[in-house]
Protein backbone atom coordinates (compact mmCIF):
# COMPACT_ATOMS: atom_id res chain seq x y z
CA UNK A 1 -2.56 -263.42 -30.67
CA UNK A 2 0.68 -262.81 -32.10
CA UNK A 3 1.66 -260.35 -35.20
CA UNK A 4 3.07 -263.31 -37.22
CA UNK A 5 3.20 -264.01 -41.05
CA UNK A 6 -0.40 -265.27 -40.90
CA UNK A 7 -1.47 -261.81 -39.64
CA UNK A 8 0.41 -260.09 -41.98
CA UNK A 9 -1.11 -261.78 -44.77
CA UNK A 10 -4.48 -261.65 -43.92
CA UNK A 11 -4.28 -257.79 -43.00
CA UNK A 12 -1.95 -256.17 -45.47
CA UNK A 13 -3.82 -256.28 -47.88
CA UNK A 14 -7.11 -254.66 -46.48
CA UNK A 15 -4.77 -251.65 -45.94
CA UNK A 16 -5.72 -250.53 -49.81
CA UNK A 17 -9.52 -250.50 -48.83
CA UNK A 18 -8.59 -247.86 -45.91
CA UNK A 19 -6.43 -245.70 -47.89
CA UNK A 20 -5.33 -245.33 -51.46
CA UNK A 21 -1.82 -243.62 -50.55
CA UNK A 22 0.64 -246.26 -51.91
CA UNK A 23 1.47 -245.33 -55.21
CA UNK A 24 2.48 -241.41 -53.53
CA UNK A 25 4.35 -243.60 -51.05
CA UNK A 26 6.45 -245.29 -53.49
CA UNK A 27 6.68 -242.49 -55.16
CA UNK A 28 8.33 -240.30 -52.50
CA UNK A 29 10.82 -242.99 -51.44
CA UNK A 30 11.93 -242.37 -54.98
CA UNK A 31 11.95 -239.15 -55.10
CA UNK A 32 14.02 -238.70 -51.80
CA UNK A 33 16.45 -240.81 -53.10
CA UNK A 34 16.61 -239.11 -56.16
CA UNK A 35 17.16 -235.80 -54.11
CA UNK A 36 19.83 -237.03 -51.92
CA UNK A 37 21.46 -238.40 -55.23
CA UNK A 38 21.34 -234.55 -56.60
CA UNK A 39 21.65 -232.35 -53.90
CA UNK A 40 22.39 -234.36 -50.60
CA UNK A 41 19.18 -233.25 -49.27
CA UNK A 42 15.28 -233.65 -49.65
CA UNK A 43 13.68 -230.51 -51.65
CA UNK A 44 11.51 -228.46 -50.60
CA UNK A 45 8.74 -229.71 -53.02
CA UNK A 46 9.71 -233.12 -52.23
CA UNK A 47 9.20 -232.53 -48.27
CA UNK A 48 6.17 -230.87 -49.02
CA UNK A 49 4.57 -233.93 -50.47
CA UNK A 50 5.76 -235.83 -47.97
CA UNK A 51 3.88 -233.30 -44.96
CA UNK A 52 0.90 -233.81 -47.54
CA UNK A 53 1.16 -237.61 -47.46
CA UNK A 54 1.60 -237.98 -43.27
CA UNK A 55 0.00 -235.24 -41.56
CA UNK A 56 -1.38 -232.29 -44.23
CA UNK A 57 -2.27 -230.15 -40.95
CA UNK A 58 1.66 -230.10 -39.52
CA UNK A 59 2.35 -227.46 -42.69
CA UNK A 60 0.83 -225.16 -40.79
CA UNK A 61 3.86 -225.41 -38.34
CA UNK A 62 7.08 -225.69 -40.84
CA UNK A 63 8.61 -222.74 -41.01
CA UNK A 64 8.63 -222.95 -45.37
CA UNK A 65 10.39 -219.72 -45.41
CA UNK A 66 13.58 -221.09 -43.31
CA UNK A 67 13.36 -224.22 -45.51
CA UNK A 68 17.54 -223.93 -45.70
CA UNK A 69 18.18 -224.95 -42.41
CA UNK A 70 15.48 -228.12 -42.46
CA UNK A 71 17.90 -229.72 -45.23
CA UNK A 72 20.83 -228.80 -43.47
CA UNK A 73 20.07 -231.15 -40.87
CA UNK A 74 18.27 -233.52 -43.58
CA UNK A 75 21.79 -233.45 -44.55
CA UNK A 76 23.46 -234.14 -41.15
CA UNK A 77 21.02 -237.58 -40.05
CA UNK A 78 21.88 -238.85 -43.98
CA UNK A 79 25.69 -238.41 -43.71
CA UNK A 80 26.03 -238.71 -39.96
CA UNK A 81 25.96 -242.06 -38.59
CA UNK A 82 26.72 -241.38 -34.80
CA UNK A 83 24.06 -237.99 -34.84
CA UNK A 84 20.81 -238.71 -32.71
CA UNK A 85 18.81 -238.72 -36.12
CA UNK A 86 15.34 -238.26 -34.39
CA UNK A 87 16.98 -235.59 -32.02
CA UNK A 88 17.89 -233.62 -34.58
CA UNK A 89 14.36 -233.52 -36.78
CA UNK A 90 12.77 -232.91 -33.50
CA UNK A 91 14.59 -229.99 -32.68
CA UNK A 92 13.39 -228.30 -35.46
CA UNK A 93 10.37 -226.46 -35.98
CA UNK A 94 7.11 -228.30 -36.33
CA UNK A 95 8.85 -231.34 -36.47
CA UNK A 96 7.34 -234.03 -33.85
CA UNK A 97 8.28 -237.54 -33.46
CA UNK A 98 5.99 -238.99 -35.89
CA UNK A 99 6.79 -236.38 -38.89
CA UNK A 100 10.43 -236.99 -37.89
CA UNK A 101 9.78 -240.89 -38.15
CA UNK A 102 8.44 -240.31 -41.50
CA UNK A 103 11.32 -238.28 -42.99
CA UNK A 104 13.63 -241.10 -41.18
CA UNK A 105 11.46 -243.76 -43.18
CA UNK A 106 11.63 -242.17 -47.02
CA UNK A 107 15.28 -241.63 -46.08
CA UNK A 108 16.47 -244.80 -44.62
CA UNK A 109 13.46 -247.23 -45.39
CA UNK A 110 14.84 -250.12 -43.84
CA UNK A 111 15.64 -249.04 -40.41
CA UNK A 112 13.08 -246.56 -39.64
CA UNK A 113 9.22 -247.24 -38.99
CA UNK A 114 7.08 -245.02 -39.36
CA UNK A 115 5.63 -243.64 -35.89
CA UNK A 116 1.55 -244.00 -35.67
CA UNK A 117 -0.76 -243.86 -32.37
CA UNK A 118 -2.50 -246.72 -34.07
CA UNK A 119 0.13 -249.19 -34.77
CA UNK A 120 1.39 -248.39 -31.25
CA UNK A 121 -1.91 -249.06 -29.99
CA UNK A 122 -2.27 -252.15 -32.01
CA UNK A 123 1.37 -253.30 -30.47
CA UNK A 124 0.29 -252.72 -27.39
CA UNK A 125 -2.99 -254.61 -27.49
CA UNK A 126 -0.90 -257.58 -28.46
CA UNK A 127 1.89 -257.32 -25.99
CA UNK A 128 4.48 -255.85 -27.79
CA UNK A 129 4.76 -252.50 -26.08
CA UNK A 130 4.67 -251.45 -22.59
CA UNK A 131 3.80 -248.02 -23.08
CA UNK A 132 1.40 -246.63 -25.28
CA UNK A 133 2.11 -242.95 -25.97
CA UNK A 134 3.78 -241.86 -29.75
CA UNK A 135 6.67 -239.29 -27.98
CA UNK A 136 10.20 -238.78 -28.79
CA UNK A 137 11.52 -240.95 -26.05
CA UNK A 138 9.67 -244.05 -26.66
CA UNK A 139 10.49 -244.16 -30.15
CA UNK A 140 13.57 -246.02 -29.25
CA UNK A 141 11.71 -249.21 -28.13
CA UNK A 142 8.96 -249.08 -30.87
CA UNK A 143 11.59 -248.86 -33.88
CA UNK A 144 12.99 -252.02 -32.09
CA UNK A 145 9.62 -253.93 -31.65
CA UNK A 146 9.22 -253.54 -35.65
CA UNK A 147 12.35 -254.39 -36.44
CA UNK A 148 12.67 -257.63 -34.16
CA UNK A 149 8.87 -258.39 -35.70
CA UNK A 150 10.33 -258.07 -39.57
CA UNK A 151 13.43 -260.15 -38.48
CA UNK A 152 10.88 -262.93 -37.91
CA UNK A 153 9.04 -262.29 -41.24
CA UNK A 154 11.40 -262.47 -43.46
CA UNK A 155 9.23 -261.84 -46.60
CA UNK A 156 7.71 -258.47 -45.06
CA UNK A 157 9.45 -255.09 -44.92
CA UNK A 158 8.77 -252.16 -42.15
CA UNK A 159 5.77 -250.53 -44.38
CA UNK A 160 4.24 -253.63 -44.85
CA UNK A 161 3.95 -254.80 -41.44
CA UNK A 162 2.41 -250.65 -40.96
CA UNK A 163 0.15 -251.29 -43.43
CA UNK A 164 -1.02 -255.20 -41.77
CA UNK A 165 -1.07 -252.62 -37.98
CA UNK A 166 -2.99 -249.76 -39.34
CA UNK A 167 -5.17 -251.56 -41.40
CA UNK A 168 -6.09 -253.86 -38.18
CA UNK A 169 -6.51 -251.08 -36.22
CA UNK A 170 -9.20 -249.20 -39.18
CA UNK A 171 -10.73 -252.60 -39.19
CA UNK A 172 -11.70 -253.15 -35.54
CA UNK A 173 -12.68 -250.06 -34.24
CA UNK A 174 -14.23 -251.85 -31.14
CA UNK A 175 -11.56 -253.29 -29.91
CA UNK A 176 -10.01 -249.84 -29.51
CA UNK A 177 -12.42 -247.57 -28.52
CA UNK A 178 -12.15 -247.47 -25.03
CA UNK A 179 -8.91 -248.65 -25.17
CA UNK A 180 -8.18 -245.11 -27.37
CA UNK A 181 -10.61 -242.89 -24.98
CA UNK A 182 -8.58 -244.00 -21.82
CA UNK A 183 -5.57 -243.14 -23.77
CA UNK A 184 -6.24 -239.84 -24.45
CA UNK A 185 -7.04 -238.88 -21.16
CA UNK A 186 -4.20 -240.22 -19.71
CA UNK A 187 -2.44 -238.32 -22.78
CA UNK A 188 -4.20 -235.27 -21.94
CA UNK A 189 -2.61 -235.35 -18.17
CA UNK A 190 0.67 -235.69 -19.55
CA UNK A 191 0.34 -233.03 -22.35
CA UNK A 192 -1.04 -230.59 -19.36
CA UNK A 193 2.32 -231.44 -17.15
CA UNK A 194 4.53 -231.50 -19.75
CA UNK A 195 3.56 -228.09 -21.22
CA UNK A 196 3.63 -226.54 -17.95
CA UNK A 197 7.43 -228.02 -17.53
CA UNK A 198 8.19 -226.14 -20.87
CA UNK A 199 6.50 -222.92 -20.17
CA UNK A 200 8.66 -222.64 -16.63
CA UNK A 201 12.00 -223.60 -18.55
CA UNK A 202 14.68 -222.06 -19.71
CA UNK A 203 15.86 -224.94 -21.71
CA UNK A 204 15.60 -224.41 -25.40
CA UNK A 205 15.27 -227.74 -26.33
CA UNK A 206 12.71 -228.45 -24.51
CA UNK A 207 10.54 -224.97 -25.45
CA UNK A 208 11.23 -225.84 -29.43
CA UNK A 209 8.81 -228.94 -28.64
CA UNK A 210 6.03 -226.44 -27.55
CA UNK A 211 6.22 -225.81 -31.72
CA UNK A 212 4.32 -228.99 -31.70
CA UNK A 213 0.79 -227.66 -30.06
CA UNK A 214 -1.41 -225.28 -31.55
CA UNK A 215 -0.91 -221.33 -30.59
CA UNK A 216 -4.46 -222.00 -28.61
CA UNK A 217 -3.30 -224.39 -26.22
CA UNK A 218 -0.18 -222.63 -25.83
CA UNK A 219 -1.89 -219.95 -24.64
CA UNK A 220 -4.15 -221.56 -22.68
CA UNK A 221 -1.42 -223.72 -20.78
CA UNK A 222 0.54 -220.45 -20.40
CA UNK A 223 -2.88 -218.66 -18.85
CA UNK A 224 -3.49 -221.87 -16.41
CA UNK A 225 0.26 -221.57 -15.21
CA UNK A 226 -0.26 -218.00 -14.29
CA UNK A 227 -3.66 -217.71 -13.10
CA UNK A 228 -3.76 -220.46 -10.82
CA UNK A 229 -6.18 -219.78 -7.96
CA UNK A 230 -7.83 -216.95 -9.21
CA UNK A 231 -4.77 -214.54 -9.82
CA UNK A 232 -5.31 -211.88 -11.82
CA UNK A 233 -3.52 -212.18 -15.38
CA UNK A 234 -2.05 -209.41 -17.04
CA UNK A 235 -1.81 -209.36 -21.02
CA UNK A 236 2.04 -208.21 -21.08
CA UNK A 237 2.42 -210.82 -18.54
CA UNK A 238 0.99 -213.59 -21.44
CA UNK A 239 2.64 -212.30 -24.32
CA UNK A 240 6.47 -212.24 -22.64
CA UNK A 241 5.75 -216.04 -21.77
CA UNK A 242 4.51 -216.92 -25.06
CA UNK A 243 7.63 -214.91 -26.68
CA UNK A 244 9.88 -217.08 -24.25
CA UNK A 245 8.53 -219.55 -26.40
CA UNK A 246 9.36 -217.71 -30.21
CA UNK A 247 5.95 -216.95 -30.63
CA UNK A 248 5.28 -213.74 -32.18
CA UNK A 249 3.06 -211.22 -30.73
CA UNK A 250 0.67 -210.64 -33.14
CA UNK A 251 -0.38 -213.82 -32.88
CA UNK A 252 -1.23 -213.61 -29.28
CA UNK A 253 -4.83 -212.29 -28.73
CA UNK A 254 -5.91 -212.98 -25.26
CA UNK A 255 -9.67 -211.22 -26.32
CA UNK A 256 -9.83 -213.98 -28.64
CA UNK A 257 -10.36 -216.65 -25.65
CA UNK A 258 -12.14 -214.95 -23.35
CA UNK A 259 -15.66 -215.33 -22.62
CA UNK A 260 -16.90 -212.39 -22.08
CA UNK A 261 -15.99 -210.68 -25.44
CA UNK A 262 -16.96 -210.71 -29.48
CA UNK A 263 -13.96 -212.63 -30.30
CA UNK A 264 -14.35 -215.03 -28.12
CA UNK A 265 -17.45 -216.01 -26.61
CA UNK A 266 -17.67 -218.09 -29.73
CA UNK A 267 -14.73 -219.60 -29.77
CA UNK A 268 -13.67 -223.26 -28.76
CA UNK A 269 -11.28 -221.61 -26.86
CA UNK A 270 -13.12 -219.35 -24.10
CA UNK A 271 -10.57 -220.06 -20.84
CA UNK A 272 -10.56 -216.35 -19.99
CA UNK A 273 -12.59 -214.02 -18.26
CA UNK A 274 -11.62 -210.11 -19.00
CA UNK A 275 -12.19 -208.00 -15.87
CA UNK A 276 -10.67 -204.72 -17.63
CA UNK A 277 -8.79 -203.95 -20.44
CA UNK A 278 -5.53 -206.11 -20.26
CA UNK A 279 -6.57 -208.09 -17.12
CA UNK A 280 -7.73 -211.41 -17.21
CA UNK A 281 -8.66 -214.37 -14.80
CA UNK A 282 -9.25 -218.00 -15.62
CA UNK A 283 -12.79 -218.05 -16.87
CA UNK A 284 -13.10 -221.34 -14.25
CA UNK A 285 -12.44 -218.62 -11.62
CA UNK A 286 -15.11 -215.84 -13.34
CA UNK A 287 -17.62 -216.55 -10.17
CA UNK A 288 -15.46 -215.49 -7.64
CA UNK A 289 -14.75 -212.42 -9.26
CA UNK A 290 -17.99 -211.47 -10.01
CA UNK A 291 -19.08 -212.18 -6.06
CA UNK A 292 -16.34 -209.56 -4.82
């Protein structure tokens, strides 16, 4: 099956069943350009919409009070044509690829899709893409899928071929449901690898994309890197790894995910076993100790 005008037809439209987000989106394009026509930057309310309108649970991770140097580089990718524009938006905090993709889109409409698991899995399913995974460095090849797709539909722009993917996607939740589940474990593997390549580097770059998991699995990648086998893991130990990574340390509570305490035994987050105050071992590894 191929993602012609046909297809687009038939599923752009059942987009507005799905989701009734259109008239914010068109409103936001406006806005940005408005902004950049005023200040040469997107404003801080205007961005905040936007956050609202993709991903609501990435506020948590912009640093709001820092906002300053956010449309400093909003500024750079709209007046810099040679910059790495989804470099840059990466690099900062809480920005992933898809939020970055989104701030490309309001900005530069035309050239930018906007970056979704389910339109890549969509593409995929069809052909289009060899790799399935929504990450900075495949980005690349998915903005030029779209944009060799709209050069054949000449009567369809980038957000309404998303709309036609997404709303296929919504629609057809068979088709994709073990497609997604072996996806995400596959995803999972990476994510596991990946993290563990952060945590051990001394690259900034490559530590500012930690920003982009929750303090939780931070902490628990940071706990499976130094506990492995069975070794004994000592708090100060946890919190100079996760301050490697800018995290304060007030936000690291290692009682908070261990399963043997108040504050944790509840939690969805119980890796740790304490064996004494500021010791810890890998709850997997708990039997061993308790066998000594």
């Amino acid at each position: 099956m191929k993602i012609d005008f046909q297809f687009i037809k038939k599923w752009e439209p059942k987009y507005d069943d799905i989701v009734s987000d259109q008239e914010e989106y068109l409103a936001l394009v406006n806005n940005v350009s408005q902004d950049f026509s005023t200040c040469q930057s997107i404003r801080v309310e205007t961005f905040e919409r936007m956050i609202n309108w993709k991903s609501p649970r990435a506020k948590g991770r912009i640093q709001w009070d820092k906002y300053n140097t956010y449309q400093k580089v909003f500024q750079l990718v709209f007046n810099n044509q040679q910059v790495d524009k989804m470099g840059e938006l990466v690099a900062l905090p809480g920005i992933g690829a898809p939020i970055a993709s989104t701030i490309l889109h309001f900005i530069f409409p035309d050239d930018f899709p906007i970056y979704d698991f389910r339109t890549k899995e969509v593409l995929h399913y069809f052909g289009y893409l060899k790799n399935k995974t929504a990450n900075l460095s495949h980005y690349q090849e998915f903005q030029k899928v779209l944009k060799y797709i709209r050069t054949n539909l000449v009567h369809y722009n980038l957000r309404q071929i998303d709309r036609a993917l997404f709303a296929f996607h919504k629609k057809n939740p068979i088709k994709f449901k073990r497609f997604s589940k072996r996806l995400n474990i596959k995803n999972q593997v990476f994510k596991e690898r990946q993290t563990v390549e952060i945590i051990r580097s001394s690259d900034r770059g490559k530590r500012e994309k930690m920003i982009n998991l929750s303090i939780p699995e931070i902490v628990e990648y940071i706990c499976e890197d130094l506990g492995k086998n069975g070794k004994v893991i000592n708090r100060k130990d946890i919190i100079e790894k996760a301050k490697e990574l800018e995290i304060k340390e007030s936000s690291i509570l290692p009682a908070d995910y261990c399963d043997n305490t108040k504050t944790g035994q509840w939690s969805s987050y119980n890796f740790l076993h304490s064996i004494s105050r500021g010791r810890y071992i890998l709850a997997k590894f708990k039997s061993h100790d308790e066998n000594k």
